[in-house]
PDB file of N, CA and C in Angstrom:
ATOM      1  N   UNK A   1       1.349   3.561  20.197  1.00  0.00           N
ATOM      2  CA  UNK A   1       1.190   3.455  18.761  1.00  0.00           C
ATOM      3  C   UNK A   1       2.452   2.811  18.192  1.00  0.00           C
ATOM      4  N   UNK A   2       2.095   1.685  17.225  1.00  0.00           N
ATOM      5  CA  UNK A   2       3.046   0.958  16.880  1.00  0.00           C
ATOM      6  C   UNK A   2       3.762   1.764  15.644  1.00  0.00           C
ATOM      7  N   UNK A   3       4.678   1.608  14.894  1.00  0.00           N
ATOM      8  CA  UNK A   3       5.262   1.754  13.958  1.00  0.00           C
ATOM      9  C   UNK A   3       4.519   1.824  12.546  1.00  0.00           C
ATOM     10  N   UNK A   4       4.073   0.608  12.736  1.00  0.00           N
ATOM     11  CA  UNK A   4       3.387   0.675  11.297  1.00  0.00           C
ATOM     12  C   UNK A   4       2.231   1.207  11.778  1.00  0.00           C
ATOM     13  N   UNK A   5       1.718   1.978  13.081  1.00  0.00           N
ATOM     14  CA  UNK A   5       0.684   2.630  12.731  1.00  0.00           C
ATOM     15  C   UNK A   5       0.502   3.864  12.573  1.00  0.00           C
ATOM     16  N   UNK A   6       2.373   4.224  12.881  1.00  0.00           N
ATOM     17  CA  UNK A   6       2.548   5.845  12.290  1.00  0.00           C
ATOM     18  C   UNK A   6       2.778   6.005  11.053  1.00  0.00           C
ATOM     19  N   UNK A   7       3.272   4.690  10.657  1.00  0.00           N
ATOM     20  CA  UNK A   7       3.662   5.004   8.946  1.00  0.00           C
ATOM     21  C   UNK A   7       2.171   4.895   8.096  1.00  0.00           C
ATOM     22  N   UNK A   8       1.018   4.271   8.436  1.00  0.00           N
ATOM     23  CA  UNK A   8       0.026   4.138   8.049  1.00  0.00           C
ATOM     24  C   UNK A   8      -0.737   5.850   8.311  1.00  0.00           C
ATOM     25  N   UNK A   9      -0.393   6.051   9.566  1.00  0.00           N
ATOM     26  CA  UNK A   9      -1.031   7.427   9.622  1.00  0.00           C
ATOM     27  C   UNK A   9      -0.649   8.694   9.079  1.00  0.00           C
ATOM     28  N   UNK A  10       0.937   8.097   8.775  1.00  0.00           N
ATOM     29  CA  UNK A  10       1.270   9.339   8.168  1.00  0.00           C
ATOM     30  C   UNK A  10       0.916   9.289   6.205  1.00  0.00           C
ATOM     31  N   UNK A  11       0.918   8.082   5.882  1.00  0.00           N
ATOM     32  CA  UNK A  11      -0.239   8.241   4.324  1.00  0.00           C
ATOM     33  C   UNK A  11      -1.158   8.630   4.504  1.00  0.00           C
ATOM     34  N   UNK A  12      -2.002   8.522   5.542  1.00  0.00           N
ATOM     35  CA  UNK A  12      -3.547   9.241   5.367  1.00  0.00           C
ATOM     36  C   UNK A  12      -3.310  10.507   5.264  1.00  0.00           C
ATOM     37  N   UNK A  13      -2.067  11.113   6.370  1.00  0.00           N
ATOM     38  CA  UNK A  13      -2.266  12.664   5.975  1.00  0.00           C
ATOM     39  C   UNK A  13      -1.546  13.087   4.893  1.00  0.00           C
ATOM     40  N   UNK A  14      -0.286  12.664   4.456  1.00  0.00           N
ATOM     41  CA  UNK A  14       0.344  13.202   3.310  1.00  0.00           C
ATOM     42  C   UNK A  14       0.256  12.037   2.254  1.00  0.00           C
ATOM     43  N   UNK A  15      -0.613  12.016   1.086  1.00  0.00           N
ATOM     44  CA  UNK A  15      -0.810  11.130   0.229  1.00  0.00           C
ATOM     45  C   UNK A  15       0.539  11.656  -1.079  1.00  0.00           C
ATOM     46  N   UNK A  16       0.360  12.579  -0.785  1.00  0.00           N
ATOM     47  CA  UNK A  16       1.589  12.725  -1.846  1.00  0.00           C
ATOM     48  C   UNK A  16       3.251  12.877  -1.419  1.00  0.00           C
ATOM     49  N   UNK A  17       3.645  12.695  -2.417  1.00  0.00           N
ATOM     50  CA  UNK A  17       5.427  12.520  -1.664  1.00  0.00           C
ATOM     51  C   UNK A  17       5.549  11.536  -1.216  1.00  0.00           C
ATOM     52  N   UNK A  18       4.822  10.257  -1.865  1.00  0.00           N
ATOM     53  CA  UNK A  18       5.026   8.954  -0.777  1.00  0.00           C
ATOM     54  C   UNK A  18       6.340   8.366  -1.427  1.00  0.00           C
ATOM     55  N   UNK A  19       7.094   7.635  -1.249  1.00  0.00           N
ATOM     56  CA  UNK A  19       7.738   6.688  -2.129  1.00  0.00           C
ATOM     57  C   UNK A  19       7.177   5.534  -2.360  1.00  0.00           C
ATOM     58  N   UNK A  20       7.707   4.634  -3.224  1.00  0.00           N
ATOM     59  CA  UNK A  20       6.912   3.489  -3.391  1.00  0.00           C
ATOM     60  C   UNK A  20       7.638   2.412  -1.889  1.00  0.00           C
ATOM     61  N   UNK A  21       8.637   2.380  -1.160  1.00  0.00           N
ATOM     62  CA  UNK A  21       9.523   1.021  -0.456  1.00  0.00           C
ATOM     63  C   UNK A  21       8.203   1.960   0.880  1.00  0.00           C
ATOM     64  N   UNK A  22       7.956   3.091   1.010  1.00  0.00           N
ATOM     65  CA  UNK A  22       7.184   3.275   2.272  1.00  0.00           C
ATOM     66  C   UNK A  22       5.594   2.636   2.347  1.00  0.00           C
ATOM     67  N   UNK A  23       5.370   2.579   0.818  1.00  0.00           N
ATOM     68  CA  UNK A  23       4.102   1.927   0.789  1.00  0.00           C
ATOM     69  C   UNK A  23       4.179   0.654   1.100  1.00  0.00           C
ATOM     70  N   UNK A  24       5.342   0.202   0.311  1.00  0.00           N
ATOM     71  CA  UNK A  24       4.951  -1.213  -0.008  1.00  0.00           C
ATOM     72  C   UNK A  24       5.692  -1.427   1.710  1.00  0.00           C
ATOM     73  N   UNK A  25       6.320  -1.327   2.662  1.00  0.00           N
ATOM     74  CA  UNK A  25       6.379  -1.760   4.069  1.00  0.00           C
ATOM     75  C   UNK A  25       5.161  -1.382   4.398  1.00  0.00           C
ATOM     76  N   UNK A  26       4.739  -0.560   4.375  1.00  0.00           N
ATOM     77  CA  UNK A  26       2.692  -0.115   4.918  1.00  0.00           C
ATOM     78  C   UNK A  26       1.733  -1.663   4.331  1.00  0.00           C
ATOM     79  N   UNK A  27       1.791  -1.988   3.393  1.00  0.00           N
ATOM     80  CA  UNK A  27       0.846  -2.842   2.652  1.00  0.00           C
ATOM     81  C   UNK A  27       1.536  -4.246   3.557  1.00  0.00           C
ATOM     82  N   UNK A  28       3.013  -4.620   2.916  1.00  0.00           N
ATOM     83  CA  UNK A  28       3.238  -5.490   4.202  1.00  0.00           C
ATOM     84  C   UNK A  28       2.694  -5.846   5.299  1.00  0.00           C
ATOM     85  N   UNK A  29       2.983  -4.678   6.709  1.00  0.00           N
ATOM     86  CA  UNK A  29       2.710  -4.657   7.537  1.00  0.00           C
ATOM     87  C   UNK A  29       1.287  -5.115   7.946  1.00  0.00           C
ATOM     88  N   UNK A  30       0.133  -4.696   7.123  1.00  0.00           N
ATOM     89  CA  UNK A  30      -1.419  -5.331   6.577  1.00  0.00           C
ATOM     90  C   UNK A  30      -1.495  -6.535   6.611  1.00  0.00           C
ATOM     91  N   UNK A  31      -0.434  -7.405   5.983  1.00  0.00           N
ATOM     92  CA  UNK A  31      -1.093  -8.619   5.584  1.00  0.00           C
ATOM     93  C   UNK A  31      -0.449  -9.059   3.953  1.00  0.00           C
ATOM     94  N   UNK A  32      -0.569  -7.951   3.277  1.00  0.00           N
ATOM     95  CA  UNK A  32      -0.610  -8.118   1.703  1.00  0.00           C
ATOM     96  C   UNK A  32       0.778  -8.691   1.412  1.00  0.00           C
ATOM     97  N   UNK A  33       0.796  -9.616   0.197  1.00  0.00           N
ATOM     98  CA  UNK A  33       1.829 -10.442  -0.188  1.00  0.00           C
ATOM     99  C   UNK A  33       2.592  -9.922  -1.428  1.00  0.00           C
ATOM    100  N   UNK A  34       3.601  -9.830  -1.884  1.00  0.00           N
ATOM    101  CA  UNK A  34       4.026  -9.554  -3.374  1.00  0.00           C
ATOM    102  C   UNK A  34       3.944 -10.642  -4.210  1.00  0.00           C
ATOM    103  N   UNK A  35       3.031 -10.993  -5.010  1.00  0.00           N
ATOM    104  CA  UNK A  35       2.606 -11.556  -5.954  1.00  0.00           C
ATOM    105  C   UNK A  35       3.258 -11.665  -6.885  1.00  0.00           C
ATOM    106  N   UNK A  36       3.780 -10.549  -7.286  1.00  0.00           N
ATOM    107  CA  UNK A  36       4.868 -10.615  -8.328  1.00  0.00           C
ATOM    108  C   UNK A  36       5.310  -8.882  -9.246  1.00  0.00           C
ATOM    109  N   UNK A  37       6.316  -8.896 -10.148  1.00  0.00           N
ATOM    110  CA  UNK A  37       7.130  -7.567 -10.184  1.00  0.00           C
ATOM    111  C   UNK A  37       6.188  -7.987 -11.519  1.00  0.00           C
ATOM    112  N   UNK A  38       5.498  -6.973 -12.619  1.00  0.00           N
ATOM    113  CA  UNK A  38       5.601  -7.221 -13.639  1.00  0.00           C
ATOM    114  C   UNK A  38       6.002  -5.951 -14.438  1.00  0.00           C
ATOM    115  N   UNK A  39       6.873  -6.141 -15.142  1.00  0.00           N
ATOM    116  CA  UNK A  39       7.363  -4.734 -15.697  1.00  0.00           C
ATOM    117  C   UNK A  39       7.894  -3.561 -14.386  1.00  0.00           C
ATOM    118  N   UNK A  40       7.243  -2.622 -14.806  1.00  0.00           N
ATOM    119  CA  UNK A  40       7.658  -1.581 -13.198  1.00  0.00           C
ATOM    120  C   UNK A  40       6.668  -1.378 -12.485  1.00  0.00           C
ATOM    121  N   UNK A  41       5.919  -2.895 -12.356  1.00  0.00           N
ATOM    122  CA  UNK A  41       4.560  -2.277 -11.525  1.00  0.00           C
ATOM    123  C   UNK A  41       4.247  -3.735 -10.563  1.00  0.00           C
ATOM    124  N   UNK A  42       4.509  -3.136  -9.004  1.00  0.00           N
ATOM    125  CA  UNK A  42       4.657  -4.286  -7.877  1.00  0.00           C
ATOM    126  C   UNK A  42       3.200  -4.783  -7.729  1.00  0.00           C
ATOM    127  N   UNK A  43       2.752  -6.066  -7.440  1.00  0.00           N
ATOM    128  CA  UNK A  43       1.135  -6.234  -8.156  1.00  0.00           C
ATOM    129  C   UNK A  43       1.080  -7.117  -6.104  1.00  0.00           C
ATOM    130  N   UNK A  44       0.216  -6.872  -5.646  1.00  0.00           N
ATOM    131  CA  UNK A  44       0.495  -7.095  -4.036  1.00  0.00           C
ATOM    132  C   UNK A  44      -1.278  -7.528  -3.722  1.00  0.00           C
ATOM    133  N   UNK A  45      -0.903  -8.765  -3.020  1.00  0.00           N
ATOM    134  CA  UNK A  45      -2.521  -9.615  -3.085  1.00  0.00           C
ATOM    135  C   UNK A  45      -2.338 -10.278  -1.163  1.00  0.00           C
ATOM    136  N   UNK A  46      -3.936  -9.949  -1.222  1.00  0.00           N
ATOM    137  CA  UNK A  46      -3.888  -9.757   0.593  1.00  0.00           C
ATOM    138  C   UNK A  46      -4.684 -11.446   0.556  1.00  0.00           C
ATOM    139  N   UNK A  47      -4.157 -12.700   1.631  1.00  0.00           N
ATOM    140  CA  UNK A  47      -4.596 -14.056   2.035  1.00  0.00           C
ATOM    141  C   UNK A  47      -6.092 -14.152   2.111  1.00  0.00           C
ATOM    142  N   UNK A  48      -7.008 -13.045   2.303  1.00  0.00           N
ATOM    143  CA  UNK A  48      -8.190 -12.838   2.690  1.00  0.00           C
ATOM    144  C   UNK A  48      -8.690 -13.105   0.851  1.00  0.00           C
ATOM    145  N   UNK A  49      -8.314 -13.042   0.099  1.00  0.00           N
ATOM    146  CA  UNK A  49      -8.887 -12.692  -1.261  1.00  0.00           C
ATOM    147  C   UNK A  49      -9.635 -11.413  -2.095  1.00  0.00           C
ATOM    148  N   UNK A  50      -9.028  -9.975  -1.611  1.00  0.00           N
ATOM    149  CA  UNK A  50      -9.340  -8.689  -2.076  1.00  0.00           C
ATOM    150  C   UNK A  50      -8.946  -8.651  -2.900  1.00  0.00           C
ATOM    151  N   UNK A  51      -9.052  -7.636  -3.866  1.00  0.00           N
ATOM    152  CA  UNK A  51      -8.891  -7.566  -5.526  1.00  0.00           C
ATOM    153  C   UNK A  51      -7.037  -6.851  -5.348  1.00  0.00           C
ATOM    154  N   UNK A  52      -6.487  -7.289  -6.382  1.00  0.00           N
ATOM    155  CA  UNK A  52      -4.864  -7.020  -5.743  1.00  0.00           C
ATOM    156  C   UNK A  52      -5.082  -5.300  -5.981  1.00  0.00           C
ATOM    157  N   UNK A  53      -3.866  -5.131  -5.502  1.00  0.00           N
ATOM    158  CA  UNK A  53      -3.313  -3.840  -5.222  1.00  0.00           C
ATOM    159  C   UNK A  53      -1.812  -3.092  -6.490  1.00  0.00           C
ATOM    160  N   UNK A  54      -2.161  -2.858  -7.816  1.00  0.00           N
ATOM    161  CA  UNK A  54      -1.135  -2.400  -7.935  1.00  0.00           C
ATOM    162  C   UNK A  54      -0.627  -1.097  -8.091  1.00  0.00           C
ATOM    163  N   UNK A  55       0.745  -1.224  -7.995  1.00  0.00           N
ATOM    164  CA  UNK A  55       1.486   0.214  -7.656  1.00  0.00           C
ATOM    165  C   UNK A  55       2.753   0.166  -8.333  1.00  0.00           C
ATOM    166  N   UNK A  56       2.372   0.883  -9.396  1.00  0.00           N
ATOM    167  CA  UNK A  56       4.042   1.808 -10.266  1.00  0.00           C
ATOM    168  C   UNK A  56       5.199   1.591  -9.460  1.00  0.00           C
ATOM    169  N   UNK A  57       6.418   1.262 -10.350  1.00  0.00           N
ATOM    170  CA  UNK A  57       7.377   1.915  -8.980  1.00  0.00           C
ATOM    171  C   UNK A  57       8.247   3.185  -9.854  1.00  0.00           C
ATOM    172  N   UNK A  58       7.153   4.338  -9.299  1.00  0.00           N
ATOM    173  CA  UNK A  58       7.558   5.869  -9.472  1.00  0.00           C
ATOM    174  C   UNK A  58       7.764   6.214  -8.480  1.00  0.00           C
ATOM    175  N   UNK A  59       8.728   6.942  -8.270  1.00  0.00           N
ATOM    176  CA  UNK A  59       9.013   8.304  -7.500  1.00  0.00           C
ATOM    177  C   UNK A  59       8.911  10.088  -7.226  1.00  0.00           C
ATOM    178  N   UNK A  60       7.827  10.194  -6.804  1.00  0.00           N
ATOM    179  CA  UNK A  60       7.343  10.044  -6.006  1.00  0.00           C
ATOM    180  C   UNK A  60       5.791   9.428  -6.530  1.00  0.00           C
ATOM    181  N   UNK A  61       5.036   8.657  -5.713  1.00  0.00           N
ATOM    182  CA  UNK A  61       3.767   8.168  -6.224  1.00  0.00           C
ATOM    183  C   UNK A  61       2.300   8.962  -6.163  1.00  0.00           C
ATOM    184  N   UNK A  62       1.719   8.496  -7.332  1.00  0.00           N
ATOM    185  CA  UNK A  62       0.939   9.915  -7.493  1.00  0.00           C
ATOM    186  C   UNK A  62      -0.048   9.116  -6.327  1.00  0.00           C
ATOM    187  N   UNK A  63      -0.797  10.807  -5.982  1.00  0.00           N
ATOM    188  CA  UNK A  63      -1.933  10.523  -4.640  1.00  0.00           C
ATOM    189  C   UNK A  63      -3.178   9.049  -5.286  1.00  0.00           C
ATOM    190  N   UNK A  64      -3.421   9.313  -6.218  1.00  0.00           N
ATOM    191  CA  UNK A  64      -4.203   8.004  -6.689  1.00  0.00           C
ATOM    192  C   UNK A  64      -3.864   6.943  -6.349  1.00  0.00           C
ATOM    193  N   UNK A  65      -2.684   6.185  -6.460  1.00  0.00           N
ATOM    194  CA  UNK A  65      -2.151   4.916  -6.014  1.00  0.00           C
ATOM    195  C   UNK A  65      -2.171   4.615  -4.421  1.00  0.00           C
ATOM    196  N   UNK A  66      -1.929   5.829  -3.978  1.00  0.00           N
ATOM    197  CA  UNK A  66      -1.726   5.983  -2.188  1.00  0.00           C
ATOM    198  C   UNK A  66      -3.287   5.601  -1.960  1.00  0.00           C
ATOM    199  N   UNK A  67      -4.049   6.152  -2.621  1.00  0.00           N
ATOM    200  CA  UNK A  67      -5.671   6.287  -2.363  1.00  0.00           C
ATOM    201  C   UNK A  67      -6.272   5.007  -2.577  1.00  0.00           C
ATOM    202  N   UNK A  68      -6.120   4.094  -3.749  1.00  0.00           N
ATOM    203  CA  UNK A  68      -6.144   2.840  -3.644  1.00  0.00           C
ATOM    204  C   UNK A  68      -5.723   1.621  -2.654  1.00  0.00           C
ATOM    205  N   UNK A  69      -4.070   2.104  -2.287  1.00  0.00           N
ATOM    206  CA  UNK A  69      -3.648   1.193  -0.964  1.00  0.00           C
ATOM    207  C   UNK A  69      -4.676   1.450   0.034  1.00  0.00           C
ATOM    208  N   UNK A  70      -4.434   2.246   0.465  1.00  0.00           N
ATOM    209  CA  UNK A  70      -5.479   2.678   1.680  1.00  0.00           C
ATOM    210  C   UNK A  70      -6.926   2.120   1.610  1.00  0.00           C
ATOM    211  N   UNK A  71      -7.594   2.303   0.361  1.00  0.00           N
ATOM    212  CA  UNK A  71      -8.994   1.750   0.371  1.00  0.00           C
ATOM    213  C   UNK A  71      -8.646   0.004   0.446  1.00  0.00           C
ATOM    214  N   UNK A  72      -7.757  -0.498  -0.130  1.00  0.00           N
ATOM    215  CA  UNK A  72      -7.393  -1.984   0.137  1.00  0.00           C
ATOM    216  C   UNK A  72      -7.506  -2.345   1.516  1.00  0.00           C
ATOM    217  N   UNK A  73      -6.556  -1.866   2.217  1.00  0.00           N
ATOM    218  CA  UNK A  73      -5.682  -1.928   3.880  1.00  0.00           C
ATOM    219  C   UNK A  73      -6.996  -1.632   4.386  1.00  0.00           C
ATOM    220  N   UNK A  74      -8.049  -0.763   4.011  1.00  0.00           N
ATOM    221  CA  UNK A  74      -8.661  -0.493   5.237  1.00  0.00           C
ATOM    222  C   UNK A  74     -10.281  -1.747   4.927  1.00  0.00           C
ATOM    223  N   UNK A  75     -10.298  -2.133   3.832  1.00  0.00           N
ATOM    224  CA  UNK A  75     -10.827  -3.067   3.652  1.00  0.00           C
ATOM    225  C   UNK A  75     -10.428  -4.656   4.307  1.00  0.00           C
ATOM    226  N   UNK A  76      -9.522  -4.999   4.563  1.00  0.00           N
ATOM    227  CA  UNK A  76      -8.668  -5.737   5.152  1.00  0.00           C
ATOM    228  C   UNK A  76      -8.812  -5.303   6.264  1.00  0.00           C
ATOM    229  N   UNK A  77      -8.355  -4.557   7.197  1.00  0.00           N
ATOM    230  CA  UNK A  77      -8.604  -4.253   8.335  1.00  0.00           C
ATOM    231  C   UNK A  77      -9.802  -4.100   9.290  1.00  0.00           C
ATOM    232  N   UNK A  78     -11.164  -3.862   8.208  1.00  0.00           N
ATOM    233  CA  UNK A  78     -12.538  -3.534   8.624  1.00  0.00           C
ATOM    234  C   UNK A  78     -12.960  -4.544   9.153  1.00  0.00           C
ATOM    235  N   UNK A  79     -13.353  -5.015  10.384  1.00  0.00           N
ATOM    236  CA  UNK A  79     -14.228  -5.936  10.778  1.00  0.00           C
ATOM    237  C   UNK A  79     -15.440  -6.724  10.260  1.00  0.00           C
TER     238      UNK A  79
END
């Protein structure tokens, strides 16, 4: 198991307490691009053309945002 597939596994089990730099290396690691900062909210768009991904940059991030990456990444990832 690679790296980013423990850091990926470890959001599925703990959605809360994430930080935002652990997500956004998780979304990375996917594929997904940073599009751009607007205000305090990192806006992250995957080459395939999925609807972007954005995420606050709060500390710690609420489980909703984690829940969104994940439905992105695993959309991206799905065969």
């Amino acid at each position: 198991m690679t790296r980013s597939d423990r850091r990926l596994a470890r959001l599925r089990r703990a959605r809360s307490g994430v930080k935002p730099e652990e997500l956004r290396t998780v979304l990375e690691s996917a594929g997904f691009v940073l599009q751009g900062i607007r205000g305090s909210h990192w806006v992250y768009r995957h080459p395939a053309g999925t609807r972007p991904v954005v995420i606050p940059y709060r500390r710690p991030l609420l489980p909703i945002y984690v829940k969104q990456a994940l439905d992105a990444i695993d959309e991206v990832l799905e065969p």
